[in-house]
N, C-alpha and C. Protein backbone atom coordinates (compact mmCIF):
# COMPACT_ATOMS: atom_id res chain seq x y z
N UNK A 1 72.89 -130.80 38.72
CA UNK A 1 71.50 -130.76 39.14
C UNK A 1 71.09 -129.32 39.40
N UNK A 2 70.00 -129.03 38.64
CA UNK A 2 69.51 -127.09 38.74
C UNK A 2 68.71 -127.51 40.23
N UNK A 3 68.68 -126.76 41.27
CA UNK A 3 68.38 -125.83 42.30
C UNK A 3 67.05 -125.83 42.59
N UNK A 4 66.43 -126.20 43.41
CA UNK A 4 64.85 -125.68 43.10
C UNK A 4 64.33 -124.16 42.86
N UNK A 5 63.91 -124.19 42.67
CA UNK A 5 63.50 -122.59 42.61
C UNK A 5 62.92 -121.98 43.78
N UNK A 6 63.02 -120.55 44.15
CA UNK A 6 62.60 -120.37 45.58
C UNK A 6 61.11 -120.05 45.54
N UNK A 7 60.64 -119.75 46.64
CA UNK A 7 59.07 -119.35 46.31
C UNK A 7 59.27 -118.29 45.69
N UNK A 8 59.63 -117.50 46.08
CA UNK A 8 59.59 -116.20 45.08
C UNK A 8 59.56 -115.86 43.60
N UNK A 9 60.40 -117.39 43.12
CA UNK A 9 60.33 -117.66 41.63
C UNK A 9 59.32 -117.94 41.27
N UNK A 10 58.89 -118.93 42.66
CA UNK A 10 57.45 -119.70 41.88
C UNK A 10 55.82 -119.06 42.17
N UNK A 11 55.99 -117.72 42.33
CA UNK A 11 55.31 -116.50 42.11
C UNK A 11 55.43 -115.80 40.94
N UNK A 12 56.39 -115.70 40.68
CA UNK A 12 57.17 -114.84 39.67
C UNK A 12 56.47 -115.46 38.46
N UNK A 13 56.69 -117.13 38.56
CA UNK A 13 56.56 -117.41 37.45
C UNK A 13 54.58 -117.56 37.42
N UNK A 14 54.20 -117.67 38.40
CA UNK A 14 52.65 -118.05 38.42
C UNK A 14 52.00 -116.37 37.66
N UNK A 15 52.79 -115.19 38.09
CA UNK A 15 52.60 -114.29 37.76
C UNK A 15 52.52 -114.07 36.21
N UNK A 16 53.73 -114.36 35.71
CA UNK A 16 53.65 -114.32 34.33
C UNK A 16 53.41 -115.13 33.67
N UNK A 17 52.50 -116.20 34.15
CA UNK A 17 51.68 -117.18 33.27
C UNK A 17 50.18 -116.69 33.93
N UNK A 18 49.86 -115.54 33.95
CA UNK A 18 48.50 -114.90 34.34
C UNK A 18 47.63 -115.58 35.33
N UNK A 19 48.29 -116.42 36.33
CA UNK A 19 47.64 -116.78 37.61
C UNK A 19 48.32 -115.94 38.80
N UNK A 20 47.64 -116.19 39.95
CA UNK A 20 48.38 -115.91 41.17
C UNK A 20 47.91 -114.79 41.57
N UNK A 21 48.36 -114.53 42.62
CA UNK A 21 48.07 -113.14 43.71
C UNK A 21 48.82 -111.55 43.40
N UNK A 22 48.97 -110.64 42.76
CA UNK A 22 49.57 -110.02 42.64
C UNK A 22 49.98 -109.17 44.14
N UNK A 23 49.29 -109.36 45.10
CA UNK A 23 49.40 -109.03 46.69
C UNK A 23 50.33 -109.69 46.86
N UNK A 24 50.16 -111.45 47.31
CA UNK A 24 50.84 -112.48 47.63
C UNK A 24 52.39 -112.67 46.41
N UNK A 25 52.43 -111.83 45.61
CA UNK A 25 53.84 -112.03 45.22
C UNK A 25 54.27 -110.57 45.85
N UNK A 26 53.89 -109.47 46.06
CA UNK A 26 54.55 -108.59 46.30
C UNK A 26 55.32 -108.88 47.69
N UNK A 27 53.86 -109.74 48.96
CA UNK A 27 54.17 -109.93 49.48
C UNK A 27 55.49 -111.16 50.03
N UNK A 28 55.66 -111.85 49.40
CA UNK A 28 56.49 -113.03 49.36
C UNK A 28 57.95 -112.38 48.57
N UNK A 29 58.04 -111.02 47.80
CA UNK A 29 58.68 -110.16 48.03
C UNK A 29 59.52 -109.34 48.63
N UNK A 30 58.90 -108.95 49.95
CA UNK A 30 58.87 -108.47 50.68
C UNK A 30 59.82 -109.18 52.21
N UNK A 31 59.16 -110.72 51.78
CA UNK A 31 59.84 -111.64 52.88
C UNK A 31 61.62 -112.09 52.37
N UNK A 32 61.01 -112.43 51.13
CA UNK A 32 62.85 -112.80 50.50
C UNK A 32 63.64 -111.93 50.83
N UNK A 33 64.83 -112.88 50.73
CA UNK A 33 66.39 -112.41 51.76
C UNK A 33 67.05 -112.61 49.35
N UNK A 34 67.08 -111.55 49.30
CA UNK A 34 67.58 -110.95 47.64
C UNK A 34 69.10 -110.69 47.64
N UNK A 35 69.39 -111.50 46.35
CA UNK A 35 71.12 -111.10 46.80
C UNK A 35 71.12 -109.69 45.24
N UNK A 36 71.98 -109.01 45.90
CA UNK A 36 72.16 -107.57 45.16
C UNK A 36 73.65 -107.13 45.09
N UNK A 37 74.40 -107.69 43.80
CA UNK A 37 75.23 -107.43 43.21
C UNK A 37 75.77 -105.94 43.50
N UNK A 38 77.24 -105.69 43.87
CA UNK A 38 77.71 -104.41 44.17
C UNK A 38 79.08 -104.38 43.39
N UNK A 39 78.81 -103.35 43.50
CA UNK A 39 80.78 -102.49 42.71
C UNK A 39 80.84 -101.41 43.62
N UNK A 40 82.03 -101.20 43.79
CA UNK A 40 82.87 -100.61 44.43
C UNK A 40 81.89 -100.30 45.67
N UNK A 41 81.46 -101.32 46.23
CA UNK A 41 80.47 -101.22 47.57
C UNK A 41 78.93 -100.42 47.41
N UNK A 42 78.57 -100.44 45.99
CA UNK A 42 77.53 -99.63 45.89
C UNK A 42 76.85 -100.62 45.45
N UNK A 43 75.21 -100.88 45.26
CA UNK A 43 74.73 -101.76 44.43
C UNK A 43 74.30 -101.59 43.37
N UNK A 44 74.50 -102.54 42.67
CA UNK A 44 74.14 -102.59 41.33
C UNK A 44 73.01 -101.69 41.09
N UNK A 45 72.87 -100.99 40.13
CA UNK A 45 71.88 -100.49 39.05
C UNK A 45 71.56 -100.16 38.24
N UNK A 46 70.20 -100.13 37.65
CA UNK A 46 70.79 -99.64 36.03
C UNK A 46 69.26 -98.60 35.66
N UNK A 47 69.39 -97.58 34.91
CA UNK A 47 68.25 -96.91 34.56
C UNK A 47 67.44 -96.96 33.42
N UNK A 48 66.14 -96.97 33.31
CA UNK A 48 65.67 -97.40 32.21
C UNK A 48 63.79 -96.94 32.20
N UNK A 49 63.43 -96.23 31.52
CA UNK A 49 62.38 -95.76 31.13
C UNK A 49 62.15 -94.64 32.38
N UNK A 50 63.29 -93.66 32.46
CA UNK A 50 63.22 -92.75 33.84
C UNK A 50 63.37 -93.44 35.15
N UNK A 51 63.30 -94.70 35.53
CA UNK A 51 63.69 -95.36 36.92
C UNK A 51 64.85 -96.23 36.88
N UNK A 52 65.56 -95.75 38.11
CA UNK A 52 66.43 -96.43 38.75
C UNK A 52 66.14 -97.74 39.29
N UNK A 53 66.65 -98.84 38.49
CA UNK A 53 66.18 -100.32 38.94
C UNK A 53 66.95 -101.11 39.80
N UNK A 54 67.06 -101.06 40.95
CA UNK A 54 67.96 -101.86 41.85
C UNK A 54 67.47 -103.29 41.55
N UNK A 55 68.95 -103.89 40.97
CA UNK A 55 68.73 -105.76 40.51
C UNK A 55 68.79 -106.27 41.43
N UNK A 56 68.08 -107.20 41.72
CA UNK A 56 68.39 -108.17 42.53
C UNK A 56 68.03 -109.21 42.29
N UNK A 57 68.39 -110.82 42.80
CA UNK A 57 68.38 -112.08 42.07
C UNK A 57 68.06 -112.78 43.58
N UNK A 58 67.49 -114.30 43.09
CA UNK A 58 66.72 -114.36 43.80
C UNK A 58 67.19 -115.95 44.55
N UNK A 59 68.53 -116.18 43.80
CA UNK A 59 69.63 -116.84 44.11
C UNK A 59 71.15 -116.76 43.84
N UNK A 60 71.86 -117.83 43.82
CA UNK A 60 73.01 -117.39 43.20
C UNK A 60 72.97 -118.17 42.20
N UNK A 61 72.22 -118.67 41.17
CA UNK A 61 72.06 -119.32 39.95
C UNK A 61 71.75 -118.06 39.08
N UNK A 62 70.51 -117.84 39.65
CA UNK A 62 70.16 -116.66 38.83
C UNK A 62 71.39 -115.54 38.67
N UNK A 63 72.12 -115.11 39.76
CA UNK A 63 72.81 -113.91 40.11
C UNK A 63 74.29 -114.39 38.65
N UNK A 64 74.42 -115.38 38.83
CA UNK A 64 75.48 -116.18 38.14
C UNK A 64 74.95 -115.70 36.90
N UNK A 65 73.96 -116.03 36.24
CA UNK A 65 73.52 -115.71 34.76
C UNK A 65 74.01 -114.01 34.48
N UNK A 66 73.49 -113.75 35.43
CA UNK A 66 73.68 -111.93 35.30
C UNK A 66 75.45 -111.79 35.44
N UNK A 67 76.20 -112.02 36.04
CA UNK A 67 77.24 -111.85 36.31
C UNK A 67 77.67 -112.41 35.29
N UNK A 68 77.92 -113.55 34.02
CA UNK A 68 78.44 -113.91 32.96
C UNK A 68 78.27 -112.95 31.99
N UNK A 69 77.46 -111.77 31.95
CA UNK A 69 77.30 -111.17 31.26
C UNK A 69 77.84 -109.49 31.62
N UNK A 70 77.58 -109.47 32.49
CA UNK A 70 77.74 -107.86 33.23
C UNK A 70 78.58 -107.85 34.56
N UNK A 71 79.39 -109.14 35.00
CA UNK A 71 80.45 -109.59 35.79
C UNK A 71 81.36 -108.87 36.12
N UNK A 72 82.25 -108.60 36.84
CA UNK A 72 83.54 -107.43 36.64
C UNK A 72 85.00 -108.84 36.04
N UNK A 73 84.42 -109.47 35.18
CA UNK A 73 85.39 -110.52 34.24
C UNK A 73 85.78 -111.79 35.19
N UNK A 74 87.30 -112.14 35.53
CA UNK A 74 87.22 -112.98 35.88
C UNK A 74 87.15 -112.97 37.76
N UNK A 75 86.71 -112.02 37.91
CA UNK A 75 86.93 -111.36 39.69
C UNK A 75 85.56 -112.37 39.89
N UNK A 76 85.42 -112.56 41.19
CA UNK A 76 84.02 -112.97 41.95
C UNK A 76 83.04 -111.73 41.49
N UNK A 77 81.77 -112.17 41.53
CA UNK A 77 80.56 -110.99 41.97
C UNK A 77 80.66 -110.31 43.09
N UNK A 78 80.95 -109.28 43.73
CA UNK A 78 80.48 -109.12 44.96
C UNK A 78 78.85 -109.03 45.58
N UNK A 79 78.46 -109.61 46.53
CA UNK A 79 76.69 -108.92 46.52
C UNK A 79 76.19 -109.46 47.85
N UNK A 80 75.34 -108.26 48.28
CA UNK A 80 74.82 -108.43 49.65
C UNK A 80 73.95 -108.79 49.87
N UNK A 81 73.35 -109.23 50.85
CA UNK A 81 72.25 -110.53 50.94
C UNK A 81 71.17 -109.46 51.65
N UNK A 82 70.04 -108.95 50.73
CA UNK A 82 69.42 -107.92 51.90
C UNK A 82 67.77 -108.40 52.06
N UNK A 83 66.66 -108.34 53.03
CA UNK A 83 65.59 -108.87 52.77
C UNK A 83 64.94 -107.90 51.75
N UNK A 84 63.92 -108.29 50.89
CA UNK A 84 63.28 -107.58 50.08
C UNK A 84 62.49 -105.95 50.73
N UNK A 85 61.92 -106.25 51.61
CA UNK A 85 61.23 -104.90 52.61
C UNK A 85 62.03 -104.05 52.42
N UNK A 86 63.58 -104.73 53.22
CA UNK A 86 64.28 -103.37 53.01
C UNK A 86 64.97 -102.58 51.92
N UNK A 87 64.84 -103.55 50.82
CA UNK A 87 65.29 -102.72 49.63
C UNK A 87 64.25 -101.58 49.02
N UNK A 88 62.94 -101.96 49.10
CA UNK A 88 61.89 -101.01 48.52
C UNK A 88 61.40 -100.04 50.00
N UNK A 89 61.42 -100.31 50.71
CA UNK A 89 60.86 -99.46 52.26
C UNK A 89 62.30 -98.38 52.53
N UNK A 90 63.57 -99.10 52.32
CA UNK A 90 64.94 -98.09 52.78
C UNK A 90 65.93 -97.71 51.39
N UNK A 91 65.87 -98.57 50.79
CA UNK A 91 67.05 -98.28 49.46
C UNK A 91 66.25 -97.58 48.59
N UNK A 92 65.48 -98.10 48.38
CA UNK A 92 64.91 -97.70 46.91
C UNK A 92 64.19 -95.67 47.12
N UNK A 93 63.81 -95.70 48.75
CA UNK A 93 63.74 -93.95 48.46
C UNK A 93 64.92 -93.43 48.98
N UNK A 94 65.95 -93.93 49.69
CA UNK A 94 66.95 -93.40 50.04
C UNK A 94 67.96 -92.78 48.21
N UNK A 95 67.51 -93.17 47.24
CA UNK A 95 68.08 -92.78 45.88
C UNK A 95 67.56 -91.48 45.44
N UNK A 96 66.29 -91.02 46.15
CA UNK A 96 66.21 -89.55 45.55
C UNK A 96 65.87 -89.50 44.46
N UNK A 97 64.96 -90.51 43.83
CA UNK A 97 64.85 -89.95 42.10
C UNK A 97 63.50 -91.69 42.06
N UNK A 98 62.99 -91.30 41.15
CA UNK A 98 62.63 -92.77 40.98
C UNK A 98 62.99 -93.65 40.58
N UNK A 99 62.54 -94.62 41.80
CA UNK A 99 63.55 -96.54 41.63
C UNK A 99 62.59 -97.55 41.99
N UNK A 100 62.84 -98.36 41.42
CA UNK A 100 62.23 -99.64 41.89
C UNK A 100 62.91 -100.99 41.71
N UNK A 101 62.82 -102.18 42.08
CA UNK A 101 63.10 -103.18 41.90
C UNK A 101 62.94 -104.35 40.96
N UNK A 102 64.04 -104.53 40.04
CA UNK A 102 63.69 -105.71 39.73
C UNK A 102 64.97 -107.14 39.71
N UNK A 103 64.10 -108.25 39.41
CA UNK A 103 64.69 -109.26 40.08
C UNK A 103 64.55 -109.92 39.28
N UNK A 104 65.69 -111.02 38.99
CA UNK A 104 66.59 -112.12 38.23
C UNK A 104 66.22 -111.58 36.57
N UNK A 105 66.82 -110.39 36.66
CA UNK A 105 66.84 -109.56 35.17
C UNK A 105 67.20 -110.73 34.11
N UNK A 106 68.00 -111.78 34.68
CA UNK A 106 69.09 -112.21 33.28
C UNK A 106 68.31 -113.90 33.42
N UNK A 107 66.95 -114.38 34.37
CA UNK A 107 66.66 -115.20 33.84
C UNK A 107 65.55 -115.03 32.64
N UNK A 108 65.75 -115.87 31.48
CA UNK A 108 64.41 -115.55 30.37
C UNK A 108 63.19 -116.08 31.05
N UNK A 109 62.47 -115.46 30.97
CA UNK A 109 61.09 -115.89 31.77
C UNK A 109 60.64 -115.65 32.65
N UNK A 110 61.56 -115.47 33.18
CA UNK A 110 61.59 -115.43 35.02
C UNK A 110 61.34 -114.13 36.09
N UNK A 111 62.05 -113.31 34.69
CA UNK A 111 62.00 -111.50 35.54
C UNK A 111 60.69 -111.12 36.22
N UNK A 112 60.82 -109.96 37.17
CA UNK A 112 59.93 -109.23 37.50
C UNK A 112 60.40 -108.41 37.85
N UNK A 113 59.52 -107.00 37.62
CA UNK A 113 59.77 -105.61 38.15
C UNK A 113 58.12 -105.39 39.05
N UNK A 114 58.99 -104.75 39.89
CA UNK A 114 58.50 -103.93 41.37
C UNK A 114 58.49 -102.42 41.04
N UNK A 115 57.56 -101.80 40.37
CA UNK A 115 57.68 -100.92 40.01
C UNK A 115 58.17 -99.58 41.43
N UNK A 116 58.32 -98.21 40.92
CA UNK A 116 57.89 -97.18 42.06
C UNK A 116 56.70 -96.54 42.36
N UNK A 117 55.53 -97.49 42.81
CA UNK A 117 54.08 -97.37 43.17
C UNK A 117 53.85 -97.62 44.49
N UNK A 118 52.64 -97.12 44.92
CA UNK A 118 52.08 -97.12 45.68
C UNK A 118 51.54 -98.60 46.15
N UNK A 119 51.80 -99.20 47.30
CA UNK A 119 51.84 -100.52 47.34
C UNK A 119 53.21 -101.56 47.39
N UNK A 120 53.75 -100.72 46.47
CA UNK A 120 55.57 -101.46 46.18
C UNK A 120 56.23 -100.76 47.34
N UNK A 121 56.33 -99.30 47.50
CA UNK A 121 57.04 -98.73 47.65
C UNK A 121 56.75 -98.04 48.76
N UNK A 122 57.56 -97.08 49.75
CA UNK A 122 56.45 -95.96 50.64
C UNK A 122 55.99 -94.69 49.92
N UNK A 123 54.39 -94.16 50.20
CA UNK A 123 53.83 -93.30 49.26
C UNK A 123 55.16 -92.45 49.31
N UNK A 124 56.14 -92.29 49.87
CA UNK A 124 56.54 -90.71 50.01
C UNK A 124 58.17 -91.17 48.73
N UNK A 125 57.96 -92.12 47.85
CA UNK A 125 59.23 -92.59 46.90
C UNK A 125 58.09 -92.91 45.73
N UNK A 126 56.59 -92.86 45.93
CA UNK A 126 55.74 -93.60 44.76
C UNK A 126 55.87 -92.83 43.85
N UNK A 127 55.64 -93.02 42.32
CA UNK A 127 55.29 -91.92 41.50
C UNK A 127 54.07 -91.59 41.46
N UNK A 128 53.48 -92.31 41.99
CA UNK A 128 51.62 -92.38 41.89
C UNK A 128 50.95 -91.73 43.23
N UNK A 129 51.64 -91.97 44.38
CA UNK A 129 51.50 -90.99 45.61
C UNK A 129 50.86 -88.91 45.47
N UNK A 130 49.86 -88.87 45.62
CA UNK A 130 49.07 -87.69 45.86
C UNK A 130 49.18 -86.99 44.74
N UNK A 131 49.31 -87.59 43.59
CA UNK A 131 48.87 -87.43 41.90
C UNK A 131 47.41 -86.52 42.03
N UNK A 132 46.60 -87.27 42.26
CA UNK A 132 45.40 -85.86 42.22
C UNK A 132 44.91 -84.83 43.29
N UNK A 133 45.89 -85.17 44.18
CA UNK A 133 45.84 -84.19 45.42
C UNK A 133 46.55 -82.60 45.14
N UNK A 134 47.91 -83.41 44.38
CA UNK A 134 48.93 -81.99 43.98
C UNK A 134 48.01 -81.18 42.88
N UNK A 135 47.36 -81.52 42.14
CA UNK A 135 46.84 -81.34 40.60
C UNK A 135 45.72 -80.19 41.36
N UNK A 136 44.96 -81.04 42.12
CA UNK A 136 44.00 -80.05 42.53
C UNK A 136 44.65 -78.68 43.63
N UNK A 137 45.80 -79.16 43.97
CA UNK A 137 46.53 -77.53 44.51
C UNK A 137 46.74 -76.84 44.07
N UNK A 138 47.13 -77.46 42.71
CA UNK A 138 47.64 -76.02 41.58
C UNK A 138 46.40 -75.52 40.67
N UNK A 139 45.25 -76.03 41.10
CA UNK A 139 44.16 -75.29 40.32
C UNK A 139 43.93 -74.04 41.46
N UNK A 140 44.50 -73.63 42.30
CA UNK A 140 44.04 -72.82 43.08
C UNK A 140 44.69 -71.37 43.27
């Protein structure tokens, strides 16, 4: 028997069938307790179009899909159970470079990315943070 899906999925998915709140998923985001796959005590990540994407899944069904594929073989997954806030408010600028979040990479359909913006993220990790503020300093 498959799992219900959590709210967070069922944002996810309202999202990418062009309904829903794009606030109210960030926010419902924000509330989820995200499990985040680790090696050698670090968490998972992977880089891709210049950002650092911290995975995270949004159960252990989902996390399972990802791990059959990118698993450390026949070992358990290791992965820490963290709320969403604190991955984009503490992890995601504690990396020093741009990162953002995304979640249940390995279901089809299902993904979402949390980009590194303003709104996702704190201005001081956004890429979009004081964009025309800096621009107009250097005209000077």
């Amino acid at each position: 028997m498959e799992q219900p899906r959590t709210a967070l999925a069922e944002r996810i998915a309202e999202r990418r069938a062009g309904v829903g709140d794009p606030r109210a998923l960030v926010g419902e985001m924000r509330r989820t307790v995200l499990l985040v796959p680790s090696v050698d005590g670090r968490l998972w990540s992977a880089r891709s179009g210049g950002v650092r994407w911290v995975c995270a899944f949004t159960d252990e069904t989902a996390l399972a899909r990802f791990a059959l594929v990118h698993g450390p073989g026949e070992r358990p997954v290791e992965y820490a159970a963290l709320l969403g806030a604190r991955i984009v408010d503490e992890i995601v600028p504690g990396l020093g470079e741009p990162a953002g979040l995304a979640v249940d990479i390995a279901t089809e359909d299902g993904s979402m990315f949390f980009p590194p913006v303003t709104g996702i993220v704190p201005d001081g990790a956004a890429v979009d943070a004081g964009t025309a503020g800096e621009e107009r300093g250097r005209g000077r």
